[in-house]
C-alpha atoms as a PDB file:
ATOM      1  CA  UNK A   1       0.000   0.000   0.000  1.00  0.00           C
ATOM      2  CA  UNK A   2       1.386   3.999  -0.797  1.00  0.00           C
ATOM      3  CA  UNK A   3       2.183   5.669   2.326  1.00  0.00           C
ATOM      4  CA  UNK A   4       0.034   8.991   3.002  1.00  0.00           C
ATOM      5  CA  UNK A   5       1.515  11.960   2.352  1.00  0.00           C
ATOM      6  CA  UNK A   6       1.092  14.791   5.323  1.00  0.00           C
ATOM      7  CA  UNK A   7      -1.322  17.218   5.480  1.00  0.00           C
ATOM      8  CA  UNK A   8      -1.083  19.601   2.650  1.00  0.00           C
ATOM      9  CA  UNK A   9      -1.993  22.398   4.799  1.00  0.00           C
ATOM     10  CA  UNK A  10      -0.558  22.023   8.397  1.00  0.00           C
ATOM     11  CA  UNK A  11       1.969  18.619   7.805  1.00  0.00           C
ATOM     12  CA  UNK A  12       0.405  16.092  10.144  1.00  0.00           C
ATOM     13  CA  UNK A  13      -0.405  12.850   9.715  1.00  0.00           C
ATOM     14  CA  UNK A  14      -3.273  11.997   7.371  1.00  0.00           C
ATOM     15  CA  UNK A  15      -5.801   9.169   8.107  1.00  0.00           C
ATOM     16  CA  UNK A  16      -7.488   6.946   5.630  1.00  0.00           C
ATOM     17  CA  UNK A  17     -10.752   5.141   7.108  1.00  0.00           C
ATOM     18  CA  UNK A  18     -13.046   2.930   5.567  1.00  0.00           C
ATOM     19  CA  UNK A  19     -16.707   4.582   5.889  1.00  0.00           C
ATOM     20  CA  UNK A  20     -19.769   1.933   6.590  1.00  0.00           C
ATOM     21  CA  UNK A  21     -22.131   4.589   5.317  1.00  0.00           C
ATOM     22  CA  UNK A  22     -23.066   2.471   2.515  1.00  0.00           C
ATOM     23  CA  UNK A  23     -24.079  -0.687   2.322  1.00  0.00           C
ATOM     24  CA  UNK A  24     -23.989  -1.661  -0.706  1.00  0.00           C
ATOM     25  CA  UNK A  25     -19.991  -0.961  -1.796  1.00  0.00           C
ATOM     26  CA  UNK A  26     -17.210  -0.214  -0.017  1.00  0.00           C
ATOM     27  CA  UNK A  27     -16.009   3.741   0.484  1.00  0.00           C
ATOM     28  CA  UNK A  28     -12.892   5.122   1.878  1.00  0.00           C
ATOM     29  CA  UNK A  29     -11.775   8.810   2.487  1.00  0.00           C
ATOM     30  CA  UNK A  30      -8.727  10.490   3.842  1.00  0.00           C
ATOM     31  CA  UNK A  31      -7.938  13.348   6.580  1.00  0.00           C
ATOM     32  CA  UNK A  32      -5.892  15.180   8.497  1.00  0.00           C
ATOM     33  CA  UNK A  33      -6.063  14.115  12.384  1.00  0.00           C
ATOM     34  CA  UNK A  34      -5.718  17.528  13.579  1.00  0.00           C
ATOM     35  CA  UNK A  35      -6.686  20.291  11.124  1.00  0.00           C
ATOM     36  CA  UNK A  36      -9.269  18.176   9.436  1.00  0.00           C
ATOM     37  CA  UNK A  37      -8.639  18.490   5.900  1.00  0.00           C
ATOM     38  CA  UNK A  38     -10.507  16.585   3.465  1.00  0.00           C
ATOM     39  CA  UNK A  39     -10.779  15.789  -0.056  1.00  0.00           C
ATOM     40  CA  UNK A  40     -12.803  18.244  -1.981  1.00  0.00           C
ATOM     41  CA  UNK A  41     -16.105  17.389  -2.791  1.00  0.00           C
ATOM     42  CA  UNK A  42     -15.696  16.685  -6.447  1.00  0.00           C
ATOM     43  CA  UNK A  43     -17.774  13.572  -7.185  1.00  0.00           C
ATOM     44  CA  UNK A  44     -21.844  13.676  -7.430  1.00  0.00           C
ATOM     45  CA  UNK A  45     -23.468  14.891  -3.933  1.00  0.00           C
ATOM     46  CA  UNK A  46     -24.113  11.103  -3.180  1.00  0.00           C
ATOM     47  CA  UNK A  47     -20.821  10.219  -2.865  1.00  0.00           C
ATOM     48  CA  UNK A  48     -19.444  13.050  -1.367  1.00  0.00           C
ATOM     49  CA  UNK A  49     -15.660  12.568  -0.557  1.00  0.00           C
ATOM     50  CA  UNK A  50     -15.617   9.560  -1.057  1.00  0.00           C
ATOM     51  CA  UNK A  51     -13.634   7.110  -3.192  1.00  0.00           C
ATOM     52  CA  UNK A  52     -14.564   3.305  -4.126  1.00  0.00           C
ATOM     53  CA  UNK A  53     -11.039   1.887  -3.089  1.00  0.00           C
ATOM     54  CA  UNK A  54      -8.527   2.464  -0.615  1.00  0.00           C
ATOM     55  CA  UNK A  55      -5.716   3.006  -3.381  1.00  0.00           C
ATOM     56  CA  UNK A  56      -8.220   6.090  -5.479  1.00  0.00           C
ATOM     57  CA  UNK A  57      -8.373   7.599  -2.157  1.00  0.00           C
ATOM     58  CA  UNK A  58      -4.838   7.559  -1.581  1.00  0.00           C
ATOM     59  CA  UNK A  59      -3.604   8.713  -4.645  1.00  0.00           C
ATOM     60  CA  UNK A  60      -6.326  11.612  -4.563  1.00  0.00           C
ATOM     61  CA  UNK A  61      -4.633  12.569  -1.199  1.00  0.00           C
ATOM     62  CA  UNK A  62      -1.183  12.027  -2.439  1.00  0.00           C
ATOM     63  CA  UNK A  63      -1.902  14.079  -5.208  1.00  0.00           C
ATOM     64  CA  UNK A  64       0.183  17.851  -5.371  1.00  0.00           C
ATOM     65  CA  UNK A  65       0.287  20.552  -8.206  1.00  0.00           C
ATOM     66  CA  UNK A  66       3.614  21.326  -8.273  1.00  0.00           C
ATOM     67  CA  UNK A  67       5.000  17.994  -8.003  1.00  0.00           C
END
């Protein structure tokens, strides 16, 4: 699995949880533990932040624009 990169905005440690708010597929989403940073809410309303596997997430998270 890709290790997390930090928070973009304060450098601490970002979390990835799996989210039982559905029931019929699997979601996961990423955050910072202490400024609480999330993804932006990009996909349809439904899905909110969202993404159907642990590795989307991640690489969503992981993403930077001047890298």
């Amino acid at each position: 699995m890709t290790k997390l990169k930090p928070c973009p905005f304060c450098g601490n440690k970002a979390k990835i949880e799996h989210s039982t708010r559905s029931m019929v597929y699997d979601q996961y989403e990423v955050y910072c533990e202490k400024c609480g940073a999330q993804m932006p809410n990009w996909k349809p309303l439904w899905l909110d932040r969202f993404f159907d596997t642990e590795e989307d997430a991640i690489n969503a998270w992981n993403r930077r624009v001047r890298e």
